[in-house]
C-alpha atoms as a PDB file:
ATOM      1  CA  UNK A   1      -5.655 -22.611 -47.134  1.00  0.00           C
ATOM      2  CA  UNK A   2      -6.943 -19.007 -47.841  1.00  0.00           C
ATOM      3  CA  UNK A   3      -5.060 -17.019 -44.636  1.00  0.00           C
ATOM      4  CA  UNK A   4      -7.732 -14.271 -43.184  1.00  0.00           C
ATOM      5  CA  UNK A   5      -4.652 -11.869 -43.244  1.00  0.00           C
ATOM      6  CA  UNK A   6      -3.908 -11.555 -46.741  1.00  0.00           C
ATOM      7  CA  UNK A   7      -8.133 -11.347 -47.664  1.00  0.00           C
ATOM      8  CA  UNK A   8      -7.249  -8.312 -44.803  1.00  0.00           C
ATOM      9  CA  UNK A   9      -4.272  -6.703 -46.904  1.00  0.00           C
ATOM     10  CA  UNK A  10      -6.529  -5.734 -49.936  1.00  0.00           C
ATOM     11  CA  UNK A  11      -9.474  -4.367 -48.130  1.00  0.00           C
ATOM     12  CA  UNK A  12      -9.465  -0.676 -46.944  1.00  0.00           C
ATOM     13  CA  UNK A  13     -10.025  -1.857 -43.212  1.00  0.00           C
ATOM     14  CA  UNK A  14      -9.617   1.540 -41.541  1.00  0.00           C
ATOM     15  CA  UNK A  15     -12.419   2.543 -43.343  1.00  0.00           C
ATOM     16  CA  UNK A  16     -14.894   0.589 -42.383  1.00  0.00           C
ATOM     17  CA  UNK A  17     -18.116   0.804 -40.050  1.00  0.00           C
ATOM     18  CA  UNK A  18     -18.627  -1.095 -37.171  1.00  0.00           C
ATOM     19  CA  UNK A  19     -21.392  -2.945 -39.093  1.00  0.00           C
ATOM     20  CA  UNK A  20     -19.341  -3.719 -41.852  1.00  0.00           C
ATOM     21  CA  UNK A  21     -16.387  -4.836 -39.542  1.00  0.00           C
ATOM     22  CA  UNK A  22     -19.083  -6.971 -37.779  1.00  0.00           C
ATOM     23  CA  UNK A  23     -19.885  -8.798 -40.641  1.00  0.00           C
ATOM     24  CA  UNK A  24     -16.694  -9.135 -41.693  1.00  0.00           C
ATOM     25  CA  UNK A  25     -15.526 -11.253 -38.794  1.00  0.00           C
ATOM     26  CA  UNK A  26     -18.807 -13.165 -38.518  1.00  0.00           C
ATOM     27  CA  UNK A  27     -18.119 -14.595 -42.326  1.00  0.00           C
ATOM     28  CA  UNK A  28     -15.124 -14.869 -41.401  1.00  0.00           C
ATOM     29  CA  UNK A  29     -15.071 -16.701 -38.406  1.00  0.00           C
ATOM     30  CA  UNK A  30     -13.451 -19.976 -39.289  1.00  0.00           C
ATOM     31  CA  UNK A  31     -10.413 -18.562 -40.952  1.00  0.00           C
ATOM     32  CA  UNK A  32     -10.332 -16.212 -37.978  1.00  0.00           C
ATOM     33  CA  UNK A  33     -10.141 -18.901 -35.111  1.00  0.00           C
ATOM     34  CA  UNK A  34      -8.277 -21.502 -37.125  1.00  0.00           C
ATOM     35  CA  UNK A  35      -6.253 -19.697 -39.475  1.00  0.00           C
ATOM     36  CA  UNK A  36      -2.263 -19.349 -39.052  1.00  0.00           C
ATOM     37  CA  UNK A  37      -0.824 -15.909 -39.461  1.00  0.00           C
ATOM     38  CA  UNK A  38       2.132 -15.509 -42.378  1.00  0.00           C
ATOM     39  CA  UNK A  39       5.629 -16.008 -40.976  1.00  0.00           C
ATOM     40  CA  UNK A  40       6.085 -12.074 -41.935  1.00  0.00           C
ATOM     41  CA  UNK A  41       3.140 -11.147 -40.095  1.00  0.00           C
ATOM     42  CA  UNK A  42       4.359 -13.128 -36.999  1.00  0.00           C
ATOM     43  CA  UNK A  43       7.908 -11.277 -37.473  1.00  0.00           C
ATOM     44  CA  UNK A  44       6.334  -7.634 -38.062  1.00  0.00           C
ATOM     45  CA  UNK A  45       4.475  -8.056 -34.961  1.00  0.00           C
ATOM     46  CA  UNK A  46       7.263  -9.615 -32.561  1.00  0.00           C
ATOM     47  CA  UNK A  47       9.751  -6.569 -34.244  1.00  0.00           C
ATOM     48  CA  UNK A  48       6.688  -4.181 -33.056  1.00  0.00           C
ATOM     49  CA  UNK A  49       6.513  -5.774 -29.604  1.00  0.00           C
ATOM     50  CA  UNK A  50      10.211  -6.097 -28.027  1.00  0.00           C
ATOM     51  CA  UNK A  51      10.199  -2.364 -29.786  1.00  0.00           C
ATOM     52  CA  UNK A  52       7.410  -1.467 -27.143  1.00  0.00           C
ATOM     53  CA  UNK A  53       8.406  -3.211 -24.411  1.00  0.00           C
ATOM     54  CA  UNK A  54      11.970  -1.278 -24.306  1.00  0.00           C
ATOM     55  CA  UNK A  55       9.858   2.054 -24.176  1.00  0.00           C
ATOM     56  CA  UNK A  56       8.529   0.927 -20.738  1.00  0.00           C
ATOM     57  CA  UNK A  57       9.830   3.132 -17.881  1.00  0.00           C
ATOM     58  CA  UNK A  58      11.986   2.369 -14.998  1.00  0.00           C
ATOM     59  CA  UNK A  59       9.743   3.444 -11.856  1.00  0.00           C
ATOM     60  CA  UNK A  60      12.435   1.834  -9.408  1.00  0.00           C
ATOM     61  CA  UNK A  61      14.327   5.389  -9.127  1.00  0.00           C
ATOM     62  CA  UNK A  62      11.281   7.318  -8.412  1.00  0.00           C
ATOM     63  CA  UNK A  63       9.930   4.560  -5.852  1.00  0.00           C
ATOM     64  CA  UNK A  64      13.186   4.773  -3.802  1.00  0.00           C
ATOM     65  CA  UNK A  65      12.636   8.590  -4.132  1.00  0.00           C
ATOM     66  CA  UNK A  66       9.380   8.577  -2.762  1.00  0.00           C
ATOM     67  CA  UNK A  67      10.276   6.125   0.304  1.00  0.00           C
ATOM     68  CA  UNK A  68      13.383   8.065   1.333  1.00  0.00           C
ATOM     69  CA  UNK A  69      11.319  11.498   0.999  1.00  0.00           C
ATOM     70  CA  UNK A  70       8.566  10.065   3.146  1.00  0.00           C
ATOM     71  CA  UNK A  71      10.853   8.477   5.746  1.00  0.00           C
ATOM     72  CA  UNK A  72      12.314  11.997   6.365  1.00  0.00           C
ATOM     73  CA  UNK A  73       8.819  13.562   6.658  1.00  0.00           C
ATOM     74  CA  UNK A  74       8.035  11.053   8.993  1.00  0.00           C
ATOM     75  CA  UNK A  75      11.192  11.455  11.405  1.00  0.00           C
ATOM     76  CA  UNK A  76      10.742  15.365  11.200  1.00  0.00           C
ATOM     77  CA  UNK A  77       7.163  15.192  12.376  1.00  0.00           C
ATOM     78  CA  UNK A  78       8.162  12.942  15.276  1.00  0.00           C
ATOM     79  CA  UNK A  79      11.047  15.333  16.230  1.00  0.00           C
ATOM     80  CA  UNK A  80       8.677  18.155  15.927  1.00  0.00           C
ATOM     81  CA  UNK A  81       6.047  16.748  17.867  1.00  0.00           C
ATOM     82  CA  UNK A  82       8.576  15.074  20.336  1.00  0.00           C
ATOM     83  CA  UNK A  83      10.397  18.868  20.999  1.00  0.00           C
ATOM     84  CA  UNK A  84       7.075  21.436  20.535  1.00  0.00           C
ATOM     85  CA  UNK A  85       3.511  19.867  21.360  1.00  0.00           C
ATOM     86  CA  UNK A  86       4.201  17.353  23.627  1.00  0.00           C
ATOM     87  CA  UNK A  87       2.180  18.275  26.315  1.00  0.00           C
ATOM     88  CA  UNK A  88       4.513  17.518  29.415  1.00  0.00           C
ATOM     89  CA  UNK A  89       8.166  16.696  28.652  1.00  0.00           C
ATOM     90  CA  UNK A  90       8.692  15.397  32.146  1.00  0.00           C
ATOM     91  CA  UNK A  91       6.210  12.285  31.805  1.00  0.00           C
ATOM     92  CA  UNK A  92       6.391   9.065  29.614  1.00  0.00           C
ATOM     93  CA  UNK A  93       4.204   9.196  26.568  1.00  0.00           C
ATOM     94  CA  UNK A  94       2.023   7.030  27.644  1.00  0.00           C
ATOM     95  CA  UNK A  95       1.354   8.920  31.084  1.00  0.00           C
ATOM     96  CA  UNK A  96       0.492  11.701  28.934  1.00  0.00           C
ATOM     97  CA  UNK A  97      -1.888   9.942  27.117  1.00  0.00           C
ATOM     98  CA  UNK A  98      -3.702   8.187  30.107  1.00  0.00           C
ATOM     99  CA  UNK A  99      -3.902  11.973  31.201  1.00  0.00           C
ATOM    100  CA  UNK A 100      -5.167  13.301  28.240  1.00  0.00           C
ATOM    101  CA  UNK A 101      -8.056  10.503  28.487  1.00  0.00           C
ATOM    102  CA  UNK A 102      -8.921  11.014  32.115  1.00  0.00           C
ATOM    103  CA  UNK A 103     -10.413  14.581  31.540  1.00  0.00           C
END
């Protein structure tokens, strides 16, 4: 059988318009769906792939960066709002917000 990949090596593919690419695979179709790729096509492209998959990035580190940076923004706001706007140190929270509704 006649593999649709080496028909692929001897044609200028990168040249070609989306017409002609159209056509192409709509010849082509049966070798396309049924055909088996070579053994060194199959190896090029796994080499390709784990090569890719290593350049993938870590985001773990930055995640844990982000949580611990917005856990400390959070507990400063409280303090801040717990030592300079509360309205009345002397009540409850609550109590101060039952107040703040009644007017």
């Amino acid at each position: 059988m006649f593999h649709i990949f080496a028909k692929l090596k001897f044609l200028a593919v990168e040249k070609w318009t989306e017409e002609e690419l159209t056509k192409f695979i709509k010849e082509n179709r049966d070798l396309i769906l049924n055909g088996k790729p070579t053994d060194v096509h199959e190896m090029k492209f796994m080499t390709k792939l784990q090569l890719k998959a290593k350049s993938f990035i870590n985001l773990t580190p930055y995640f844990v960066k982000v949580t611990i940076l917005t856990v400390i923004i959070f507990l400063c706001s409280i303090f801040a709002w717990y030592s300079f706007m509360r309205p009345d140190r002397n009540k409850t929270v609550i109590e101060n917000i039952i107040e703040q509704f009644k007017k």
